[in-house]
N, C-alpha and C. Protein backbone atom coordinates (compact mmCIF):
# COMPACT_ATOMS: atom_id res chain seq x y z
N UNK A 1 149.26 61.26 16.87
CA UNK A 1 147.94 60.80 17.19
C UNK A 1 147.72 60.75 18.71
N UNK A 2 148.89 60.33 19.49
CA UNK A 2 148.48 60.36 21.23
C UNK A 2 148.66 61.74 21.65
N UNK A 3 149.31 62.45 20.88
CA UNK A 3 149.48 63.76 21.24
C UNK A 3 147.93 64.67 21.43
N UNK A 4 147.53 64.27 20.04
CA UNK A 4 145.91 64.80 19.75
C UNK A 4 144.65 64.20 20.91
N UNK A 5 145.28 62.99 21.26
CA UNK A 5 144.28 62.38 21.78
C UNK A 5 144.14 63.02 23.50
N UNK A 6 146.10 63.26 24.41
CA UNK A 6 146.26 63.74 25.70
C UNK A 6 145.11 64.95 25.21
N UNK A 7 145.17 66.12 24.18
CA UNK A 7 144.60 67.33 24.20
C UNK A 7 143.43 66.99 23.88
N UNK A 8 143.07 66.28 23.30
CA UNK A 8 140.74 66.31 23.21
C UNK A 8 140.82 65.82 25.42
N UNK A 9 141.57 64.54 25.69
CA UNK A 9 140.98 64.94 27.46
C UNK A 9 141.53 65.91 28.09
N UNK A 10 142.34 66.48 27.88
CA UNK A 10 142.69 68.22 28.57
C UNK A 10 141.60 69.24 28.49
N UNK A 11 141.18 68.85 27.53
CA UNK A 11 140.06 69.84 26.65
C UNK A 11 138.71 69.03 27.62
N UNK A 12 138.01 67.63 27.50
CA UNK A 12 136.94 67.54 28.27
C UNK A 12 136.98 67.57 29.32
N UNK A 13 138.26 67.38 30.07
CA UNK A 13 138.76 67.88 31.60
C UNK A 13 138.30 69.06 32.09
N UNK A 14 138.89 70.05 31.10
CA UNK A 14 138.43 71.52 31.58
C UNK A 14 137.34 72.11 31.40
N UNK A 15 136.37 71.51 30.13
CA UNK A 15 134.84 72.18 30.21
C UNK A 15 134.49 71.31 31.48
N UNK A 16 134.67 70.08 31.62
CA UNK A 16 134.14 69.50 32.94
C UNK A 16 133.57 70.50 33.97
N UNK A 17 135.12 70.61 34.52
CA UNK A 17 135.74 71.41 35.69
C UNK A 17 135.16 72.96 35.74
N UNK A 18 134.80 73.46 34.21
CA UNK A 18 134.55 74.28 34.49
C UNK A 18 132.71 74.18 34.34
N UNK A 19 131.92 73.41 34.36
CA UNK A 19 130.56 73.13 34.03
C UNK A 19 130.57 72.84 35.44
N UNK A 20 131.01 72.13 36.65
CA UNK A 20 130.96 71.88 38.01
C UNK A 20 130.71 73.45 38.40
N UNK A 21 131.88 74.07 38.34
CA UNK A 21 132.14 75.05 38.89
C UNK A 21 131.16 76.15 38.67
N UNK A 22 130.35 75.76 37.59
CA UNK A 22 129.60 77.08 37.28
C UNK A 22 127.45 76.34 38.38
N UNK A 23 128.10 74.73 38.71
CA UNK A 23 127.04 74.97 38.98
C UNK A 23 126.62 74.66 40.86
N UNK A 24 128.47 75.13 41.11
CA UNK A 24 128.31 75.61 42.56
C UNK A 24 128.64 77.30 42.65
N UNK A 25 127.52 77.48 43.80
CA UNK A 25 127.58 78.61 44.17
C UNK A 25 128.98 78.47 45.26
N UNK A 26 129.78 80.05 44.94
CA UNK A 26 131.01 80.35 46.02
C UNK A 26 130.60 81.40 46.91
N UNK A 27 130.38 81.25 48.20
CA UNK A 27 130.21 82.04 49.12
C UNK A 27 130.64 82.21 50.24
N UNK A 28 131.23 83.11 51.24
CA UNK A 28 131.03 83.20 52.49
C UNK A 28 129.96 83.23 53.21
N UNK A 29 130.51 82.21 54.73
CA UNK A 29 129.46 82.53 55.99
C UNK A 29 129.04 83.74 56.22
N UNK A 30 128.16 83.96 56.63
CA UNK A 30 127.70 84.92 57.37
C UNK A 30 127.96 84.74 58.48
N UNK A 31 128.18 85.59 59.73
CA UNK A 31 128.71 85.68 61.09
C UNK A 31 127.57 84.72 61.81
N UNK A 32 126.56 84.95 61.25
CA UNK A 32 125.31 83.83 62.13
C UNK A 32 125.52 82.49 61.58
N UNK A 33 126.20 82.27 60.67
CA UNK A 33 126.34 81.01 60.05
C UNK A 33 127.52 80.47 60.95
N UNK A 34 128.13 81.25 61.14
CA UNK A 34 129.72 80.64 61.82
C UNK A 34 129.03 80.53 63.20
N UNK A 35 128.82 81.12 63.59
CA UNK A 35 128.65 80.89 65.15
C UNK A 35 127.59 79.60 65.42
N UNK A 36 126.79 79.45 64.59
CA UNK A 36 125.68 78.75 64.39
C UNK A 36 126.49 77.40 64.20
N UNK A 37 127.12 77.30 63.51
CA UNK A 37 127.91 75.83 63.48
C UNK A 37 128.94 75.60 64.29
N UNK A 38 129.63 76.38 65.31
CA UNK A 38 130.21 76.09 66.48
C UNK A 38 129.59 76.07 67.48
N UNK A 39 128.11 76.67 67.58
CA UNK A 39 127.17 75.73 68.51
C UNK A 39 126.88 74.25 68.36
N UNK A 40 126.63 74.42 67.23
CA UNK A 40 126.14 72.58 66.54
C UNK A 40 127.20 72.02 67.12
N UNK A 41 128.54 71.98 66.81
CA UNK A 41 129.29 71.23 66.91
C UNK A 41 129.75 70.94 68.51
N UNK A 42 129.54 71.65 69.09
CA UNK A 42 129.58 71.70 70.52
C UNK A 42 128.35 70.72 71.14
N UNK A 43 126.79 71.35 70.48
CA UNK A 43 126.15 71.23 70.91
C UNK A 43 126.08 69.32 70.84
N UNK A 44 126.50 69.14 69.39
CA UNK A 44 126.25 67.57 69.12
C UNK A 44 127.35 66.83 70.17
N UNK A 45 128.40 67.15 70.41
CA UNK A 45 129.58 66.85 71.39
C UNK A 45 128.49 66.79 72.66
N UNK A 46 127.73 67.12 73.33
CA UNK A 46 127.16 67.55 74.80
C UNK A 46 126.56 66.15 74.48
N UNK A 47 125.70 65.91 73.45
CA UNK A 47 124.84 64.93 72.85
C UNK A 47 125.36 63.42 72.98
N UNK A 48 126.77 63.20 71.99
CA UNK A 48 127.26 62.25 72.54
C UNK A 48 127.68 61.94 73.66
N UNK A 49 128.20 62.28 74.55
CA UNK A 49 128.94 62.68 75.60
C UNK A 49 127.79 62.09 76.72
N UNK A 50 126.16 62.17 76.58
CA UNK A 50 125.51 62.01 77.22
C UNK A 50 124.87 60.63 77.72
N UNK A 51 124.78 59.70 76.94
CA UNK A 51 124.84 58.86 77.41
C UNK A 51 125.82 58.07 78.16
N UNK A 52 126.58 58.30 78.48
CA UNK A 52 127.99 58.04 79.58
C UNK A 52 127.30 58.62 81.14
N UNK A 53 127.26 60.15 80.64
CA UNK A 53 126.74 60.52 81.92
C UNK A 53 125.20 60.14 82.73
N UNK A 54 124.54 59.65 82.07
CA UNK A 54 123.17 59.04 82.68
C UNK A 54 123.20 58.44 84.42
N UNK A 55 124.40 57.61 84.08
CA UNK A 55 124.53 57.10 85.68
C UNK A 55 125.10 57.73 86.63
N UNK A 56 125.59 58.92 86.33
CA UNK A 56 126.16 59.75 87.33
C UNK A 56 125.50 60.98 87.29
N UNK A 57 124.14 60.45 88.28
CA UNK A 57 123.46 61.46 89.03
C UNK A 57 122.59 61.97 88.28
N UNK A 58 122.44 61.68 86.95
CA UNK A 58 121.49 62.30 85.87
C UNK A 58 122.11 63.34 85.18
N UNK A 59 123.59 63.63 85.46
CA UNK A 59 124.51 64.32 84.27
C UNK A 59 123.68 64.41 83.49
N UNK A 60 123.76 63.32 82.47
CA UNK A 60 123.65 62.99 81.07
C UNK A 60 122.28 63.42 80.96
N UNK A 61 121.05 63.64 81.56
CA UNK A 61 120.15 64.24 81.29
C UNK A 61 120.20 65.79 81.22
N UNK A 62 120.86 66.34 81.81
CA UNK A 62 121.48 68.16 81.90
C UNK A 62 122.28 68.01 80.90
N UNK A 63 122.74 67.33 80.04
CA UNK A 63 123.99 67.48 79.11
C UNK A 63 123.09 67.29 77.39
N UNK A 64 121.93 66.32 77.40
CA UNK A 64 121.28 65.84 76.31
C UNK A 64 120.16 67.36 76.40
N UNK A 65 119.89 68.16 77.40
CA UNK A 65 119.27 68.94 77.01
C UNK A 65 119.71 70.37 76.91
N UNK A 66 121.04 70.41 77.10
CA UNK A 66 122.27 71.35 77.04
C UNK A 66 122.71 71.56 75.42
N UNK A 67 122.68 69.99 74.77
CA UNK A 67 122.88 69.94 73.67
C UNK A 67 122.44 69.88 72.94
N UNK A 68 120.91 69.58 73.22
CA UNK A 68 119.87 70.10 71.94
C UNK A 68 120.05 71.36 72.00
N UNK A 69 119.30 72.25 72.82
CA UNK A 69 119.10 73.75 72.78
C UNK A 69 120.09 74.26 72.28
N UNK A 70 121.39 74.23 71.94
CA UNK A 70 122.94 74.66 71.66
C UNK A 70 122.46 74.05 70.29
N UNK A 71 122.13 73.02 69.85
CA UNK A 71 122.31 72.29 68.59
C UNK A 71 121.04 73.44 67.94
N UNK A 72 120.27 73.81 68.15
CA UNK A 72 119.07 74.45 67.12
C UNK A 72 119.71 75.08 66.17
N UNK A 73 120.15 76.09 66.71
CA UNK A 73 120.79 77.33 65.72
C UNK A 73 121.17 76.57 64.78
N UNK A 74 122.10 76.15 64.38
CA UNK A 74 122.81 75.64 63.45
C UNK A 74 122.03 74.86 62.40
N UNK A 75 120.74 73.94 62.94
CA UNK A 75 120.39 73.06 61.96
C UNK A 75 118.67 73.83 61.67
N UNK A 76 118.23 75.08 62.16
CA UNK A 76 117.34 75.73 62.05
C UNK A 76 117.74 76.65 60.29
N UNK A 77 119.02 77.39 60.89
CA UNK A 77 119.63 78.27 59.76
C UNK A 77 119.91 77.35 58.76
N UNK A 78 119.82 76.12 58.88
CA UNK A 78 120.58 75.28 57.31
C UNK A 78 119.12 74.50 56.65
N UNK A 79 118.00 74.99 57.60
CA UNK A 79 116.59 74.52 57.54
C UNK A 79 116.43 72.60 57.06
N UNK A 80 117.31 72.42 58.25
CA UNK A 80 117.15 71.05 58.12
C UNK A 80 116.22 70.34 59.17
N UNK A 81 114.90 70.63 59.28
CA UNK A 81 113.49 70.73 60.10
C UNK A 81 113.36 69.21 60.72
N UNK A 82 113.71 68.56 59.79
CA UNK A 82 113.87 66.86 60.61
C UNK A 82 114.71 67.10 62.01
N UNK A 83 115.71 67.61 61.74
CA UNK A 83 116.62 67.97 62.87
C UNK A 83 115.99 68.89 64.16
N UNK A 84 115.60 69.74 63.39
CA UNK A 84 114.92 70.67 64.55
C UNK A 84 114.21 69.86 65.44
N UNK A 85 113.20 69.14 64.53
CA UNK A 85 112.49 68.65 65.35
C UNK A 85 112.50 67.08 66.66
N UNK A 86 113.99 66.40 66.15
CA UNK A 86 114.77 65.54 66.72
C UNK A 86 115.03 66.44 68.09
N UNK A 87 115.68 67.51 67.82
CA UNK A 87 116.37 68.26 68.88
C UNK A 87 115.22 68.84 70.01
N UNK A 88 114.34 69.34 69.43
CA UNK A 88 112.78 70.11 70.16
C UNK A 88 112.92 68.26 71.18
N UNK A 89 112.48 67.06 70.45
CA UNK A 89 112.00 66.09 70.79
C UNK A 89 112.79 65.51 71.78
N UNK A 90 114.55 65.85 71.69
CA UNK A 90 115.52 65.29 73.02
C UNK A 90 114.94 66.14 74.07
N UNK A 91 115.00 67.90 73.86
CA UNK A 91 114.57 68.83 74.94
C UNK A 91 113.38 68.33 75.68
N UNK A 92 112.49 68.33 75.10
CA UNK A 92 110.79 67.75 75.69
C UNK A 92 111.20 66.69 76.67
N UNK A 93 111.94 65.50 75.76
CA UNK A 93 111.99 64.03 76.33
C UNK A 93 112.89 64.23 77.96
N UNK A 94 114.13 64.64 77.89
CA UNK A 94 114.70 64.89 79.04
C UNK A 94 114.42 66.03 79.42
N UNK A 95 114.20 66.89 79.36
CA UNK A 95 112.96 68.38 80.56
C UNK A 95 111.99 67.95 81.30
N UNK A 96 111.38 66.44 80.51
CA UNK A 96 110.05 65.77 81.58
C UNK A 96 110.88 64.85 82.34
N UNK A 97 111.82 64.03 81.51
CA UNK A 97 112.42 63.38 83.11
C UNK A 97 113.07 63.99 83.99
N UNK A 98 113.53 65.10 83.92
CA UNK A 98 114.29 65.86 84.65
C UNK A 98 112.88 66.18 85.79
N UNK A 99 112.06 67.14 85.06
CA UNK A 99 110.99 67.13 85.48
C UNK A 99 110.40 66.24 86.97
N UNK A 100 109.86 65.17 86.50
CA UNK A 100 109.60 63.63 87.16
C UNK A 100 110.65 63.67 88.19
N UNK A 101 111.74 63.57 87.73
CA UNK A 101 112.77 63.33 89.01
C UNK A 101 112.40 64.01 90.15
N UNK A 102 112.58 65.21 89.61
CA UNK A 102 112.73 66.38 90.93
C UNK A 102 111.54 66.37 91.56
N UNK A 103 110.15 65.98 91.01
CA UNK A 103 108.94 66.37 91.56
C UNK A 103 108.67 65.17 92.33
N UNK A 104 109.22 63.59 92.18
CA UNK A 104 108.86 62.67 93.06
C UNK A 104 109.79 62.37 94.35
């Protein structure tokens, strides 16, 4: 009887496993996909990294808009548009203070 019972969950184990499996897609990157996410990941690194640099000299403003523009690719191609538009919104935000600085 426990014998019967290990094999009925071996048995719902594997339609499981195999009902998951059928309802992810398996694919490779595409070369724009790869490169696209070693910008992101760079780009989000410039991002954190930036508020440190703020007090030295306005670094951190060349670095937050270093790292949006680097960050697009990646979250454009995965069409995650909230993001895009976070990133458009760091560029704008520090390009005008950068902006401001230099012009006063």
């Amino acid at each position: 009887m426990v014998a019967v019972k290990k094999q009925l969950r071996k048995r719902k184990k594997k339609v499981y496993r195999s009902y998951l499996k059928m309802l992810v897609q398996d694919r490779r990157l595409t070369p724009a996909e790869r490169i696209a996410n070693r910008l992101g990941y760079m780009g989000t690194a410039f991002i954190m990294l930036s508020p440190y640099l703020l007090q030295q000299d306005n670094i951190g403003a060349y670095t937050y808009v270093i790292g949006g523009i680097i960050s697009i690719p990646q979250v454009w191609l995965s069409k995650h548009w909230n993001l895009v538009l976070v990133n458009i919104n760091v560029i704008l935000g520090y390009g005008l203070y950068l902006l401001r600085h230099f012009t006063s």
